[in-house]
C-alpha atoms as a PDB file:
ATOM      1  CA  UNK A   1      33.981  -6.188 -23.734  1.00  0.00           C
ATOM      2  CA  UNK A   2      30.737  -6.460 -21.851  1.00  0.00           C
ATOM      3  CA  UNK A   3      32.052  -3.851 -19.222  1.00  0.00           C
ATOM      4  CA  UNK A   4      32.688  -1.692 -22.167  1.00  0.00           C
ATOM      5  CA  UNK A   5      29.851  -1.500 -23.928  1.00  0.00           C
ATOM      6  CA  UNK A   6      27.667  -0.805 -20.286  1.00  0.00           C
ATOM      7  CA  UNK A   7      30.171   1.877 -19.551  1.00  0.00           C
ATOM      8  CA  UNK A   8      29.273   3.893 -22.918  1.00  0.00           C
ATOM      9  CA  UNK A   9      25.762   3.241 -22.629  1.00  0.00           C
ATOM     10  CA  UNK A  10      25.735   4.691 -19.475  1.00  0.00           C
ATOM     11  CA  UNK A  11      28.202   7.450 -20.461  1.00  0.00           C
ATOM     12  CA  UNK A  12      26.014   8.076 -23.653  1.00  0.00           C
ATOM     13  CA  UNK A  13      22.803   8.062 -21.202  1.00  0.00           C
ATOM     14  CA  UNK A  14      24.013  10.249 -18.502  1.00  0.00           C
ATOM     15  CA  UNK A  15      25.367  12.753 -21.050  1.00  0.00           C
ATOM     16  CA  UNK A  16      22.502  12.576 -23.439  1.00  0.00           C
ATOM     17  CA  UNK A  17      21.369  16.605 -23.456  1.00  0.00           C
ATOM     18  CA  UNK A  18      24.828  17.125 -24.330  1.00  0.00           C
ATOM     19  CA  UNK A  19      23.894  14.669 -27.332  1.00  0.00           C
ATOM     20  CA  UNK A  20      20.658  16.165 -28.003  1.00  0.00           C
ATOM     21  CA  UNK A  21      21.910  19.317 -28.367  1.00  0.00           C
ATOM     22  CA  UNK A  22      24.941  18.250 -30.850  1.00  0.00           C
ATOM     23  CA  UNK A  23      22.327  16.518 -33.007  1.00  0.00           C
ATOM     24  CA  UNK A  24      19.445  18.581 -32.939  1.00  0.00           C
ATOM     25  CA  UNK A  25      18.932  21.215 -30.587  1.00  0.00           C
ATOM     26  CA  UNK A  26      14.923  21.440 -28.587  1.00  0.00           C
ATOM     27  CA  UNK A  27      13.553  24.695 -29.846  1.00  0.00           C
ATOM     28  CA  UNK A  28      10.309  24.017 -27.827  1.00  0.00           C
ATOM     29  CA  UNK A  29       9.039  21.775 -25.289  1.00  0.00           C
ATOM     30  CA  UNK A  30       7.481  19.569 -27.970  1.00  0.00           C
ATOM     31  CA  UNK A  31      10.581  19.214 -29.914  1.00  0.00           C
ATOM     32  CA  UNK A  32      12.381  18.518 -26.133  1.00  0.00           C
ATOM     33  CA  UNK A  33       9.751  15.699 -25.608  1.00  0.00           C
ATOM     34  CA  UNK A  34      10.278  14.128 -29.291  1.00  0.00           C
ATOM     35  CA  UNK A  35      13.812  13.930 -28.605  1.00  0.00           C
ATOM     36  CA  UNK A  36      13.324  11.869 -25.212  1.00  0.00           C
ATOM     37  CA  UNK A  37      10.720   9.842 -26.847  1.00  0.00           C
ATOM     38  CA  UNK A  38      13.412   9.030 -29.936  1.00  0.00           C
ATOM     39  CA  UNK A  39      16.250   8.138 -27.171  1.00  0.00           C
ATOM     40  CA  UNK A  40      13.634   5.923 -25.224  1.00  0.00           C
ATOM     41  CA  UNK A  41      13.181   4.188 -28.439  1.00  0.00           C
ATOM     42  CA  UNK A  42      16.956   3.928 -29.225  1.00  0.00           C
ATOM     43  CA  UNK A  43      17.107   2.222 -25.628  1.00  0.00           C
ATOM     44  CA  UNK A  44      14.362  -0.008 -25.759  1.00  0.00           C
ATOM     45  CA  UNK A  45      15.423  -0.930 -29.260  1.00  0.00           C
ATOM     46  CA  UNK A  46      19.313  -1.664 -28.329  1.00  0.00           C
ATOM     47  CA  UNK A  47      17.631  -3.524 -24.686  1.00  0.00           C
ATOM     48  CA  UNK A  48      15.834  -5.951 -26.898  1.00  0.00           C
ATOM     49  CA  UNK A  49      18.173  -5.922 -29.712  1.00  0.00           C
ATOM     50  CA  UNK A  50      20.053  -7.766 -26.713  1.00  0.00           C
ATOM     51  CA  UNK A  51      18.306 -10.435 -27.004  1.00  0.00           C
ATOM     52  CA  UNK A  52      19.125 -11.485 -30.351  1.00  0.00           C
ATOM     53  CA  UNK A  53      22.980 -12.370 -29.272  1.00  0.00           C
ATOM     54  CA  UNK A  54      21.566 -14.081 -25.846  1.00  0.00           C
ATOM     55  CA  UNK A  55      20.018 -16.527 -27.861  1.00  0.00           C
ATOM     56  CA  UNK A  56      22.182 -17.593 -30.631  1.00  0.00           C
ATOM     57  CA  UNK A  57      25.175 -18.183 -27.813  1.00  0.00           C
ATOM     58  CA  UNK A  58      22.581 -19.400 -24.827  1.00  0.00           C
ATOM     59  CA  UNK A  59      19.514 -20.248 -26.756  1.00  0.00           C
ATOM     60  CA  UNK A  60      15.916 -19.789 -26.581  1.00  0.00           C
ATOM     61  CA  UNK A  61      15.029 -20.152 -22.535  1.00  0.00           C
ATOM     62  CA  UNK A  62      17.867 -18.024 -21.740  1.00  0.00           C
ATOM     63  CA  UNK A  63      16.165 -15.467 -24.522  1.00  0.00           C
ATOM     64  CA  UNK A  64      13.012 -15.578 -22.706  1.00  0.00           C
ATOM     65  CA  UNK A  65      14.657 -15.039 -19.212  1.00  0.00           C
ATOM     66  CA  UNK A  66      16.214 -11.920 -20.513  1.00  0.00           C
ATOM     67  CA  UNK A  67      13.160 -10.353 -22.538  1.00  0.00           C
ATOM     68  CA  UNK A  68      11.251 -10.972 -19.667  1.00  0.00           C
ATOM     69  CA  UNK A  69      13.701  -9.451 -16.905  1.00  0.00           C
ATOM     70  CA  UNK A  70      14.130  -6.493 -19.588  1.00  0.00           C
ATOM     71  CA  UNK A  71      10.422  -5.763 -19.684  1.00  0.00           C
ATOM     72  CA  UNK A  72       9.909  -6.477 -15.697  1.00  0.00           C
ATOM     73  CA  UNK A  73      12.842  -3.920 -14.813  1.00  0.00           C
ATOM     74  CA  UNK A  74      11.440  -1.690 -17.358  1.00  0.00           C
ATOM     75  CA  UNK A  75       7.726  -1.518 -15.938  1.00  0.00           C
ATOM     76  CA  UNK A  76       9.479  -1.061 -12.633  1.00  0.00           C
ATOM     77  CA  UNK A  77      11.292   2.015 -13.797  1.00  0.00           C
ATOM     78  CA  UNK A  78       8.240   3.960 -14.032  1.00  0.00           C
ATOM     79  CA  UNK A  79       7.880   4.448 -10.004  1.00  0.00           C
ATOM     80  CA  UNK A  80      11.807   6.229 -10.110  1.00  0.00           C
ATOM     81  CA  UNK A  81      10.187   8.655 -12.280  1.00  0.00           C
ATOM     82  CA  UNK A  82       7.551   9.647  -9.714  1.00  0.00           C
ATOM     83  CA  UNK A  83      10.139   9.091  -7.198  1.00  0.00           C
ATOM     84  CA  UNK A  84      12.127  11.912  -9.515  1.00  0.00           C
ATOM     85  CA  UNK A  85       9.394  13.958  -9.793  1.00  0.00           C
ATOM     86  CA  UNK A  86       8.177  14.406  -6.123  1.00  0.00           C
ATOM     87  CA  UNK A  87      11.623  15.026  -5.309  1.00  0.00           C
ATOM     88  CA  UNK A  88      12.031  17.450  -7.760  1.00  0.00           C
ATOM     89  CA  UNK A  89       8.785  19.110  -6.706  1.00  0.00           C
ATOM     90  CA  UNK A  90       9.216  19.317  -2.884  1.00  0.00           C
ATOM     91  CA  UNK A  91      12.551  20.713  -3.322  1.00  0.00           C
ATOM     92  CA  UNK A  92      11.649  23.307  -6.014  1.00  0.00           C
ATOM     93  CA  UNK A  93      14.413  21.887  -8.761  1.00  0.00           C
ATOM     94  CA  UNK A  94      13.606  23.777 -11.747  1.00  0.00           C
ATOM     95  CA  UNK A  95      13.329  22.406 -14.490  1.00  0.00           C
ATOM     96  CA  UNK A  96      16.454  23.479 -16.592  1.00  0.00           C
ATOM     97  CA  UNK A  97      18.295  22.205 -13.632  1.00  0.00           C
ATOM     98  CA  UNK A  98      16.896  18.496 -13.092  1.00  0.00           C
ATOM     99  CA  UNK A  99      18.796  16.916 -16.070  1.00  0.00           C
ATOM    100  CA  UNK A 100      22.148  18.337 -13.833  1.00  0.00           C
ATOM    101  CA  UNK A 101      20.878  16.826 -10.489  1.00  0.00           C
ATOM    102  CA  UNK A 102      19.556  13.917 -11.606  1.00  0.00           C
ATOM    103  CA  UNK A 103      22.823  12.985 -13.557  1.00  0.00           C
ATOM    104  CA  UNK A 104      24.872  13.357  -9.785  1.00  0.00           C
ATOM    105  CA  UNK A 105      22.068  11.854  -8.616  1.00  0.00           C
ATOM    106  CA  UNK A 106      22.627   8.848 -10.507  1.00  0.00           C
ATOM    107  CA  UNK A 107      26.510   8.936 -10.500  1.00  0.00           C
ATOM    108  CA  UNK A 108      26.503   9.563  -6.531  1.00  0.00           C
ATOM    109  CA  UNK A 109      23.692   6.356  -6.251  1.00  0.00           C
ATOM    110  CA  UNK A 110      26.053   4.109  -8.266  1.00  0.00           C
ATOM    111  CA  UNK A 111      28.611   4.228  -5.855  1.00  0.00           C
ATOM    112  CA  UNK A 112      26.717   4.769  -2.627  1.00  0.00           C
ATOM    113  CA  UNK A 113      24.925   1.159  -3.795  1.00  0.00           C
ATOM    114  CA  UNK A 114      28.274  -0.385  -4.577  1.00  0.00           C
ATOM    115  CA  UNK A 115      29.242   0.504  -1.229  1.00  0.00           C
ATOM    116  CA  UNK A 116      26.638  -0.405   0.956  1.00  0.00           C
ATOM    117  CA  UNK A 117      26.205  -3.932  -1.274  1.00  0.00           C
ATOM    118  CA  UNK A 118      29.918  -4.674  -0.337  1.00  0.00           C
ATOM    119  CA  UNK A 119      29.223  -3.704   3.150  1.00  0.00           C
ATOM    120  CA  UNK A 120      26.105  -5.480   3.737  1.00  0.00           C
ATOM    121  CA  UNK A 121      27.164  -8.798   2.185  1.00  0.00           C
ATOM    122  CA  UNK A 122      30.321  -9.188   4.271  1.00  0.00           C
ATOM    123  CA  UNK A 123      28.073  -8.266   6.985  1.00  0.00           C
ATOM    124  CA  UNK A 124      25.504 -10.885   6.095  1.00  0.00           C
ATOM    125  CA  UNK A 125      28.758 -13.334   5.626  1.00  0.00           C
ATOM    126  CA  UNK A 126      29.640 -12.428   8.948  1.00  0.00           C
ATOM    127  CA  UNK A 127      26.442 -12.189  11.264  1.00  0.00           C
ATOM    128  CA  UNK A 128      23.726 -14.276   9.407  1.00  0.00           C
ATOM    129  CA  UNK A 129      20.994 -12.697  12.433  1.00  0.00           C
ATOM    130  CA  UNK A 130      21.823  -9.011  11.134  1.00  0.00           C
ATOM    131  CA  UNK A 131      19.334  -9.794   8.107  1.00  0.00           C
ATOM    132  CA  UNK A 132      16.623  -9.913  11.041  1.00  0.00           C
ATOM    133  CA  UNK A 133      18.177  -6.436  11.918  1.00  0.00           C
ATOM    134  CA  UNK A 134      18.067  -5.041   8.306  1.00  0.00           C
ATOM    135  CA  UNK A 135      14.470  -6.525   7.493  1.00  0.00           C
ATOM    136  CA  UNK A 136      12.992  -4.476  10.658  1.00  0.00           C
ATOM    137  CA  UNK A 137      15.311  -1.458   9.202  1.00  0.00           C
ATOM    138  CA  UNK A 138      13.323  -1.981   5.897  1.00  0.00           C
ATOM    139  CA  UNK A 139       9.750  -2.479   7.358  1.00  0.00           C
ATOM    140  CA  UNK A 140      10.166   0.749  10.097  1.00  0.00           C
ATOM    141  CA  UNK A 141      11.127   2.790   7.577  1.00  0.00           C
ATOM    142  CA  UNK A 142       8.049   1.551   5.496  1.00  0.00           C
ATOM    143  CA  UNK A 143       5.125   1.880   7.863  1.00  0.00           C
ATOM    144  CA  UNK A 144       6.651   5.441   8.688  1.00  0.00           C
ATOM    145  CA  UNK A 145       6.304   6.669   5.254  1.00  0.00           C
ATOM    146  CA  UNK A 146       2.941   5.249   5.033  1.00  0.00           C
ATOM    147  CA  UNK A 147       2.025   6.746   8.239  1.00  0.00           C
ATOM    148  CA  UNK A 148       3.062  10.099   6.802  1.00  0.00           C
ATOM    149  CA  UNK A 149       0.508  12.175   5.448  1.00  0.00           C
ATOM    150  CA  UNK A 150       0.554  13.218   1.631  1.00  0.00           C
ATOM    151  CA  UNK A 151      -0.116  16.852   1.795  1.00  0.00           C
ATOM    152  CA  UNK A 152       2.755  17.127   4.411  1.00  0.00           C
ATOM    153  CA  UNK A 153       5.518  19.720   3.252  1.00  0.00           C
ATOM    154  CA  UNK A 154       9.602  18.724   3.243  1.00  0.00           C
ATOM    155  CA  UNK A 155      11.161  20.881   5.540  1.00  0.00           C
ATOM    156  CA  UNK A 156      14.116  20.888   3.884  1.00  0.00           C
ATOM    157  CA  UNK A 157      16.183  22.868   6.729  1.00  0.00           C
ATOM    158  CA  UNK A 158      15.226  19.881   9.312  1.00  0.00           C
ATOM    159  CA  UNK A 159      15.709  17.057   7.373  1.00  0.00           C
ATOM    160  CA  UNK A 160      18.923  14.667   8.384  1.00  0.00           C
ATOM    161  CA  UNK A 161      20.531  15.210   5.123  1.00  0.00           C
ATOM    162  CA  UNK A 162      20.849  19.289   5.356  1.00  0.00           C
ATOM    163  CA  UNK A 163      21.878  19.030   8.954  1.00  0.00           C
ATOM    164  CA  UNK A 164      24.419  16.267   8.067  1.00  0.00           C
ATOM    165  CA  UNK A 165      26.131  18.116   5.173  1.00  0.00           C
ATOM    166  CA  UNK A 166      25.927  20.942   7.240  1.00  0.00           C
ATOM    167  CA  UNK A 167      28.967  19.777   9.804  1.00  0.00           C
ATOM    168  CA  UNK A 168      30.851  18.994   6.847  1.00  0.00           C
ATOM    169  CA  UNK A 169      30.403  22.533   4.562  1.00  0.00           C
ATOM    170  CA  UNK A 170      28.066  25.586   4.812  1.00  0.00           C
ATOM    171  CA  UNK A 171      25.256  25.608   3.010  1.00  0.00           C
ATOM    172  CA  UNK A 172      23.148  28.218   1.520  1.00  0.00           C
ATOM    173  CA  UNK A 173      19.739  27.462   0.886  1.00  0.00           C
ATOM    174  CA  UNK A 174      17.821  30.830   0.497  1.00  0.00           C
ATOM    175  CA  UNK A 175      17.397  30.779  -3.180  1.00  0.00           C
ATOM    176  CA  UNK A 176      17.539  28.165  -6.195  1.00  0.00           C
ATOM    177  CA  UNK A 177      21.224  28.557  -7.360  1.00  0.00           C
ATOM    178  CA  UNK A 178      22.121  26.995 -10.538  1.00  0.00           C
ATOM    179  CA  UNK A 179      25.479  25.555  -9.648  1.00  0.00           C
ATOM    180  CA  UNK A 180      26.374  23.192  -6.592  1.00  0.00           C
ATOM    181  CA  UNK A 181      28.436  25.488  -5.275  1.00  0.00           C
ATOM    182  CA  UNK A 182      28.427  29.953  -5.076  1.00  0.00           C
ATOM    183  CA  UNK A 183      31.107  32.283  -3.605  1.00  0.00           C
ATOM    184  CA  UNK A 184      29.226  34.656  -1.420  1.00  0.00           C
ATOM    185  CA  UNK A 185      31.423  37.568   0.310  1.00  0.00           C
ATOM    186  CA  UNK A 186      34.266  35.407  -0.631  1.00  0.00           C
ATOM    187  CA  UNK A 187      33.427  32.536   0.842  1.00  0.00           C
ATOM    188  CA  UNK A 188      32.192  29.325  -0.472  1.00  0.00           C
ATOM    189  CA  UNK A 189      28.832  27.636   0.063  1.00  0.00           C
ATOM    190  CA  UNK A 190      27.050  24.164  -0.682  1.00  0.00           C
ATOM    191  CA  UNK A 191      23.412  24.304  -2.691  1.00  0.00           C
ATOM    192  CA  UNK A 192      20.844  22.792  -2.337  1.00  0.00           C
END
């Protein structure tokens, strides 16, 4: 029942503007930012609510575990939204279409991380000295985007992403299309 009830919250989350606009629909930016602030209350309130089952069945440390986990994960959150943004920004999403991307986004992360946690743990299981391998992975890729500089520009036709979906489907990257795929001169193209 567990798996259930994460399933719809996600579900409910992912497909929340569909939500917002069968309850109440945003006539103005302010009403659009009353609504998120009422759904980050309905989550914050149903996180915590949590708590109130954990401790009648596992007591009061347990409790205190959770609410602090909850409001550690929570305070973390806050750097995927300027993760969001910049992304957003450097690859001129507009604004009506970020809800769109970001829910792929998500959906795409959820497996890509169930797949590379499988993978790396039987690797681990396997070769204990590849978690040398995967720590200088982690720290390379660290020091190079501190080395960066801030004001530099994404060059979104060189990065390895556009050039690897590129051998797999054409893309078309000359304007901001509102759909993940167009038909131009009958033939299909990848966004971006």
């Amino acid at each position: 029942s567990f798996t259930v009830i994460v399933v719809t919250g996600i579900s409910i989350d992912l497909f929340s503007d569909h939500f917002h606009r069968f309850f109440k629909k945003a006539k103005t930016a302010r009403d659009s930012f009353r609504l998120e602030v009422i759904w980050t209350a309905v989550w914050i309130s149903v996180g915590i609510g949590f708590a109130i089952p954990i401790y009648y069945a596992l007591g009061e440390t347990k409790t205190i575990e959770y609410v602090t986990a909850y409001a550690l994960e929570k305070s973390l959150s806050v750097d995927n939204l300027i993760v969001f943004i910049l992304i957003f920004t450097s690859l001129g999403i507009s604004h009506v279409l970020q809800h769109r991307v970001l829910m792929w986004g998500i959906i795409g992360a959820i497996f890509m991380r169930i797949g590379f946690i499988l993978a790396g743990v039987s690797l681990l299981e396997s070769f204990h000295w590849m978690i040398y391998v995967l720590g200088a992975v982690l720290l390379f890729t660290s020091i190079r985007m501190i080395m960066k500089k801030e004001k530099e520009k994404l060059e979104i036709e060189r990065s390895f992403s556009v050039r690897f979906l590129r051998k797999i489907i054409p893309l078309d990257i000359s304007e901001n299309h509102s759909s993940f795929i167009v038909k131009k001169q009958g033939k299909r193209y990848g966004t971006i």
